[in-house]
Protein backbone atom coordinates (compact mmCIF):
# COMPACT_ATOMS: atom_id res chain seq x y z
CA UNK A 1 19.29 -62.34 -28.48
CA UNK A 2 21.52 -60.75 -26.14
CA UNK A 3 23.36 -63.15 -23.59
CA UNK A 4 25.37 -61.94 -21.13
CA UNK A 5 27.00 -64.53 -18.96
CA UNK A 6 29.74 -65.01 -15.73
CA UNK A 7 28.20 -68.25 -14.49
CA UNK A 8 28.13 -68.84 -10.49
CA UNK A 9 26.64 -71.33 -8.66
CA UNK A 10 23.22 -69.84 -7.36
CA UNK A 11 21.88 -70.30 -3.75
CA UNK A 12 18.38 -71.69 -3.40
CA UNK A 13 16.40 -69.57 -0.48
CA UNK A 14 13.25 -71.30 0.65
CA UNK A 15 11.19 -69.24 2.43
CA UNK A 16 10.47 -69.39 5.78
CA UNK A 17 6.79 -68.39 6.79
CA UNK A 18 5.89 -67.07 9.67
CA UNK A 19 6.81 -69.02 13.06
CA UNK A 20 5.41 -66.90 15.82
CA UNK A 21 2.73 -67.35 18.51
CA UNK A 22 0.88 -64.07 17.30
CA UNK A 23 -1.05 -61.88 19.03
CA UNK A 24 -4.89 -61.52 18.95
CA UNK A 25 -6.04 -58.61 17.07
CA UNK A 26 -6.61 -55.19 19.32
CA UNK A 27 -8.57 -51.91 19.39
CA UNK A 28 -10.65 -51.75 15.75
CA UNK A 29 -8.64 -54.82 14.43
CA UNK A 30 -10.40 -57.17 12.31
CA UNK A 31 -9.98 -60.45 10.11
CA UNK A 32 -12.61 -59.69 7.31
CA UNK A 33 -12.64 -55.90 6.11
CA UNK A 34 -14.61 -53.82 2.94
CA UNK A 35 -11.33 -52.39 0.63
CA UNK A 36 -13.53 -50.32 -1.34
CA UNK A 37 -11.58 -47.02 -1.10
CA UNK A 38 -8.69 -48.14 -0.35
CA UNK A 39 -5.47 -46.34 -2.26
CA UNK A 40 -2.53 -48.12 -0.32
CA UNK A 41 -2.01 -51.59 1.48
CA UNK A 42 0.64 -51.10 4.22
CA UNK A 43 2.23 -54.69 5.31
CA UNK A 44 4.50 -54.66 8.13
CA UNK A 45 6.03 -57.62 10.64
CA UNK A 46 7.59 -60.76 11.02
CA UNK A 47 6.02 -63.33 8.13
CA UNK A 48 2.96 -63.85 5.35
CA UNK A 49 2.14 -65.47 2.71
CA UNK A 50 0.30 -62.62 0.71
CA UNK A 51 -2.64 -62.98 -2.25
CA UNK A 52 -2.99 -59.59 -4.01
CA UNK A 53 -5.50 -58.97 -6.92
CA UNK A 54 -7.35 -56.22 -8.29
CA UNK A 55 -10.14 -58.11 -10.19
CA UNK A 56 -13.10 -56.07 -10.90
CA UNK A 57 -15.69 -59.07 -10.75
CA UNK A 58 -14.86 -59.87 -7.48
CA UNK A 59 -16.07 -58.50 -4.16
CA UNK A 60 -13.92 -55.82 -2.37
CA UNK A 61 -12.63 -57.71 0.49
CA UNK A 62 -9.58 -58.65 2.67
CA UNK A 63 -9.42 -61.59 4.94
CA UNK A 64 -6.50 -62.03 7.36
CA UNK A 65 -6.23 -65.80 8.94
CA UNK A 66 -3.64 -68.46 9.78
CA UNK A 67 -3.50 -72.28 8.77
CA UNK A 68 -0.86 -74.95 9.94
CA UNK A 69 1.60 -75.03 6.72
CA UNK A 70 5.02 -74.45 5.09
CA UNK A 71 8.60 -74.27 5.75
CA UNK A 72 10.18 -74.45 9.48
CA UNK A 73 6.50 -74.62 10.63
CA UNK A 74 6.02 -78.23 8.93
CA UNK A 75 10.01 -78.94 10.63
CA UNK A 76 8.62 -78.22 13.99
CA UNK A 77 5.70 -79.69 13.71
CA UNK A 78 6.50 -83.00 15.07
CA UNK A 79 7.43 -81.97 18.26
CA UNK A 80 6.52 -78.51 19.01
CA UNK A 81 3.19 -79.32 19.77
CA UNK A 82 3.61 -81.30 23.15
CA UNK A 83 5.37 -77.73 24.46
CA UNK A 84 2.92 -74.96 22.68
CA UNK A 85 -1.13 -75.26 22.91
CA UNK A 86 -1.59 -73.35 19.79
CA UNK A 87 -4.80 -73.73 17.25
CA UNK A 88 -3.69 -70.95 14.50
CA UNK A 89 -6.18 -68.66 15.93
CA UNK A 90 -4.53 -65.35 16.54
CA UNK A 91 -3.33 -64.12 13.35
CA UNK A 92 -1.73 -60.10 13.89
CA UNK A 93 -3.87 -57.03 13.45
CA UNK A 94 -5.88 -55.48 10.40
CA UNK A 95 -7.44 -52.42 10.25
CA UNK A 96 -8.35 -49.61 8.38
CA UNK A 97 -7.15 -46.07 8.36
CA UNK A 98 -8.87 -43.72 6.35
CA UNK A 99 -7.72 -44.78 2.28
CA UNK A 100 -5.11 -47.10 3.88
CA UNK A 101 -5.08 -51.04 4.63
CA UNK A 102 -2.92 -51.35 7.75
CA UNK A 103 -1.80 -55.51 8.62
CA UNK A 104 0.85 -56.21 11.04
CA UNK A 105 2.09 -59.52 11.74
CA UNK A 106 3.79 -59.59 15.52
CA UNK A 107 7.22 -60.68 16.09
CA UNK A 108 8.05 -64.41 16.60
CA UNK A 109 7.45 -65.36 20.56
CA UNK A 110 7.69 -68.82 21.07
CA UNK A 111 7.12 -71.32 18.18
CA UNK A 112 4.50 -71.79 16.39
CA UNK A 113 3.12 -74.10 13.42
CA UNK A 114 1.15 -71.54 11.50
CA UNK A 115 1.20 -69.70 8.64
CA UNK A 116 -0.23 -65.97 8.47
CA UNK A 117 -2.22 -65.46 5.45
CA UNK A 118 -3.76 -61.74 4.15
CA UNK A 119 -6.23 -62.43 0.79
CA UNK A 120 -7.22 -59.48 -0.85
CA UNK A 121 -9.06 -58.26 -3.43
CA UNK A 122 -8.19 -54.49 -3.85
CA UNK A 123 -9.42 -51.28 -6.27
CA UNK A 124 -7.14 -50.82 -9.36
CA UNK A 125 -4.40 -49.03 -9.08
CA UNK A 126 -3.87 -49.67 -5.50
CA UNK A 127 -0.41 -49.23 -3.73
CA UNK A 128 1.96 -51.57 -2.11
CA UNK A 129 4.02 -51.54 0.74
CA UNK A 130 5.63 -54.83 2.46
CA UNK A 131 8.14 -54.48 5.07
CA UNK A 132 8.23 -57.89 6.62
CA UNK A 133 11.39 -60.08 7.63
CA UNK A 134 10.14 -62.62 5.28
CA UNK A 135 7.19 -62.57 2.37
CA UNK A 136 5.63 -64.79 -0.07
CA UNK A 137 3.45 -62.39 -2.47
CA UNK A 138 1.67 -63.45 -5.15
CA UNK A 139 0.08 -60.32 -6.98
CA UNK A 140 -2.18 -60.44 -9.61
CA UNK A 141 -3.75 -57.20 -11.72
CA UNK A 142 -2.88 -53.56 -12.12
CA UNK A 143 -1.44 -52.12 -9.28
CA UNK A 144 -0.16 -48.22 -8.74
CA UNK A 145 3.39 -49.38 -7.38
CA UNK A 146 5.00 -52.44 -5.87
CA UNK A 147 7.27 -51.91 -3.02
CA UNK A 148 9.06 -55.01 -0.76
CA UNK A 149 11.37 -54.90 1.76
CA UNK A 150 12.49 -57.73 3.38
CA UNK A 151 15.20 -60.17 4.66
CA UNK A 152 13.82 -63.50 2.24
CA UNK A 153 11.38 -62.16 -0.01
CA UNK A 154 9.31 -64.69 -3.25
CA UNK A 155 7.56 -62.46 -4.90
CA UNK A 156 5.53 -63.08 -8.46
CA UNK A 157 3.64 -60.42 -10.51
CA UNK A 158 1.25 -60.96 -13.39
CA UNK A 159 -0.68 -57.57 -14.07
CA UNK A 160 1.05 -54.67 -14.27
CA UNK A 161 2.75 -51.73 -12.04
CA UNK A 162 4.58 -48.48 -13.39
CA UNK A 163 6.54 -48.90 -10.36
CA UNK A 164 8.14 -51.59 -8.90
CA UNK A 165 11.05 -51.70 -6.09
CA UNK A 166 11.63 -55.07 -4.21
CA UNK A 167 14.95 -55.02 -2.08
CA UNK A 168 15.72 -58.47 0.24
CA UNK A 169 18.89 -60.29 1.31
CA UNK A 170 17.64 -63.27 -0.83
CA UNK A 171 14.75 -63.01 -2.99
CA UNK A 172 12.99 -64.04 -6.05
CA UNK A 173 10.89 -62.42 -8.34
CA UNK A 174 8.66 -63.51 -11.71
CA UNK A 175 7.30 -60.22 -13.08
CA UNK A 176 5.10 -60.73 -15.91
CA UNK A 177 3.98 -56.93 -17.35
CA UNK A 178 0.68 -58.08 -19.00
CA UNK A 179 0.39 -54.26 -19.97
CA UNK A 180 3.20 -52.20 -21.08
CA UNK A 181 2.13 -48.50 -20.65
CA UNK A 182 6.37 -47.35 -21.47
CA UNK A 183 6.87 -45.70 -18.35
CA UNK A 184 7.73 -48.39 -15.82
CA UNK A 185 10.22 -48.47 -14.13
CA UNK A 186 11.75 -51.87 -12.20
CA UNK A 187 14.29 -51.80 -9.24
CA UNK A 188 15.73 -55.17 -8.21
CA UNK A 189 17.94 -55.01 -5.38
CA UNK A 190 19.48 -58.41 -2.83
CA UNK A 191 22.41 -59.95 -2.48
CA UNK A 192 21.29 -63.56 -3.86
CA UNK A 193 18.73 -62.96 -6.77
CA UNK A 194 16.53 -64.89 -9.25
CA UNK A 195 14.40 -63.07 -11.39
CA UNK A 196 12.50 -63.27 -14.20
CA UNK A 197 10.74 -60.76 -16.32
CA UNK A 198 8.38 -60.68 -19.33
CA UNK A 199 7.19 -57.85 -20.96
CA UNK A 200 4.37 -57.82 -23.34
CA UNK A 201 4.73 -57.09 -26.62
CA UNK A 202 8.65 -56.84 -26.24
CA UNK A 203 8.94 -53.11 -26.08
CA UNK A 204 12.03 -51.48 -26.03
CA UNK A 205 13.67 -51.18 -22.77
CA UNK A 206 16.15 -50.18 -20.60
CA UNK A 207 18.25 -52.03 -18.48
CA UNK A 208 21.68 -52.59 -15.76
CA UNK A 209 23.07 -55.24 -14.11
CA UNK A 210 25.62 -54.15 -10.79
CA UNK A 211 26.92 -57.93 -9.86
CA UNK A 212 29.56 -59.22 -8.19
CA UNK A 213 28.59 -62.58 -10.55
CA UNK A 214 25.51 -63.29 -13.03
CA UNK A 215 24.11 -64.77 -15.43
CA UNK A 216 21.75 -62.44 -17.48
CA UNK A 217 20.12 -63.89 -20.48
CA UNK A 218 17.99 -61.24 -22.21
CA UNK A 219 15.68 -61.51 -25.62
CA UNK A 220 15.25 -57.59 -25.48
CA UNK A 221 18.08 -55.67 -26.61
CA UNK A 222 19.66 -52.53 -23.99
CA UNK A 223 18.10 -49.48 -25.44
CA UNK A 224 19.28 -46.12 -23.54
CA UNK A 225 16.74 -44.07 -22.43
CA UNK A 226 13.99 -46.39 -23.46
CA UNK A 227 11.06 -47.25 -20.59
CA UNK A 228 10.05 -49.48 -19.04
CA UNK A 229 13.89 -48.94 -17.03
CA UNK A 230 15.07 -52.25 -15.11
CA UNK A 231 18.10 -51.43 -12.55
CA UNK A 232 19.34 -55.38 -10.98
CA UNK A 233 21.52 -54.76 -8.32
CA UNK A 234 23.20 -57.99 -6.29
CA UNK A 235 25.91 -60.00 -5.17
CA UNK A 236 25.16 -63.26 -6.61
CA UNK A 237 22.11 -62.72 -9.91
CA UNK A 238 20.87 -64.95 -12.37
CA UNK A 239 17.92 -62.93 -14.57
CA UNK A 240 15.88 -63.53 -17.74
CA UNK A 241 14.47 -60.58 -19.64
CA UNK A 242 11.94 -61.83 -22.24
């Protein structure tokens, strides 16, 4: 086992989820939609808390809503509500456009005590983009790339993705590659990071760390030139290969 170590003492970054008075849904927007066809999910706006899968026994559906939850939401809670008539009904916009899932989550206006949730169910090999100021994503299956941008980003994987690139101020990330096909590649890019990543079967891999201060501990050896690739780039990282 490979450890590499400069110890630092790590920040913790709770998320914030989304604290907006949102907007009702306009033109073809809707909260329920059919994702059969679809090739990429496009996530843009303030805040979510994301479910991701790609299960074939389960129907082809996304569902966008809001629920009182989480974070600053549950901090305001106690008071906001004698200034803000708000029942968690308008949640952003979803719509389709042609092969494309399009969800938008308006800025913050006001305060608000809900928390914007998108569930879907998607085809295999389905693309990702998130470009929110703040995400919770919890992905599960096989998934054609993974891309997040984002002030405070959480972000778990357990399927796999031959391309993965997830870039935030703060952010976490457990990747677990259920299926190795040796040609992933992983980008890992904020300035206070905690990751985690498992491979199955412990192929050989490839991997850099560009920190001002970490703490990598590794079970997989650096091979040059191997794939999957992992590039960590941060300030402040603490990572585990396994």
């Amino acid at each position: 086992m490979r450890r590499t170590a400069l110890l630092i003492p790590m920040l913790l970054f709770p998320l914030v989820p989304g604290c907006g008075a949102l907007a009702e849904p306009a033109g073809d927007a809707a909260r329920t939609l059919d994702t059969a066809g679809v090739e990429r999910v496009v996530v843009t706006g303030e805040a979510s808390r994301l479910t991701l899968t790609s299960d074939p026994a389960r129907p082809l559906r996304a569902e966008l809503g809001a629920t009182r939850a989480g974070g600053l939401s549950r901090w305001l809670a106690g008071w906001s509500s004698t200034w803000f008539a708000d029942d968690c009904a308008a949640t952003g916009t979803m719509r389709r456009d042609g092969a494309r899932l399009l969800v938008d989550v308006p800025d913050a206006f006001g305060l608000s005590r809900c928390e914007v949730r998108l569930t879907a169910n998607l085809p295999a090999g389905t693309a990702l983009d998130i470009r929110q100021h703040a995400v919770l994503a919890v992905l599960g299956g096989d998934f054609a790339s993974v891309a997040v941008e984002a002030d405070a980003a959480d972000v778990s994987l357990d399927g796999s993705s031959r391309a993965v690139a997830l870039k935030a101020r703060a952010m976490r990330a457990r990747l677990d590659f259920q299926a190795v096909a040796g040609a992933e590649s992983v980008s890992l890019e904020a300035k206070a990071l905690d990751a985690a990543l498992r491979f199955d079967g412990a192929p050989p891999i490839s991997y850099t760390v560009d920190a001002k201060a970490s703490f990598v501990d590794s079970a997989l050896p650096d091979a040059p030139n191997a794939r999957p690739t992992v590039r960590i780039k941060g300030d402040f990282v603490r990572a585990t290969i396994r």
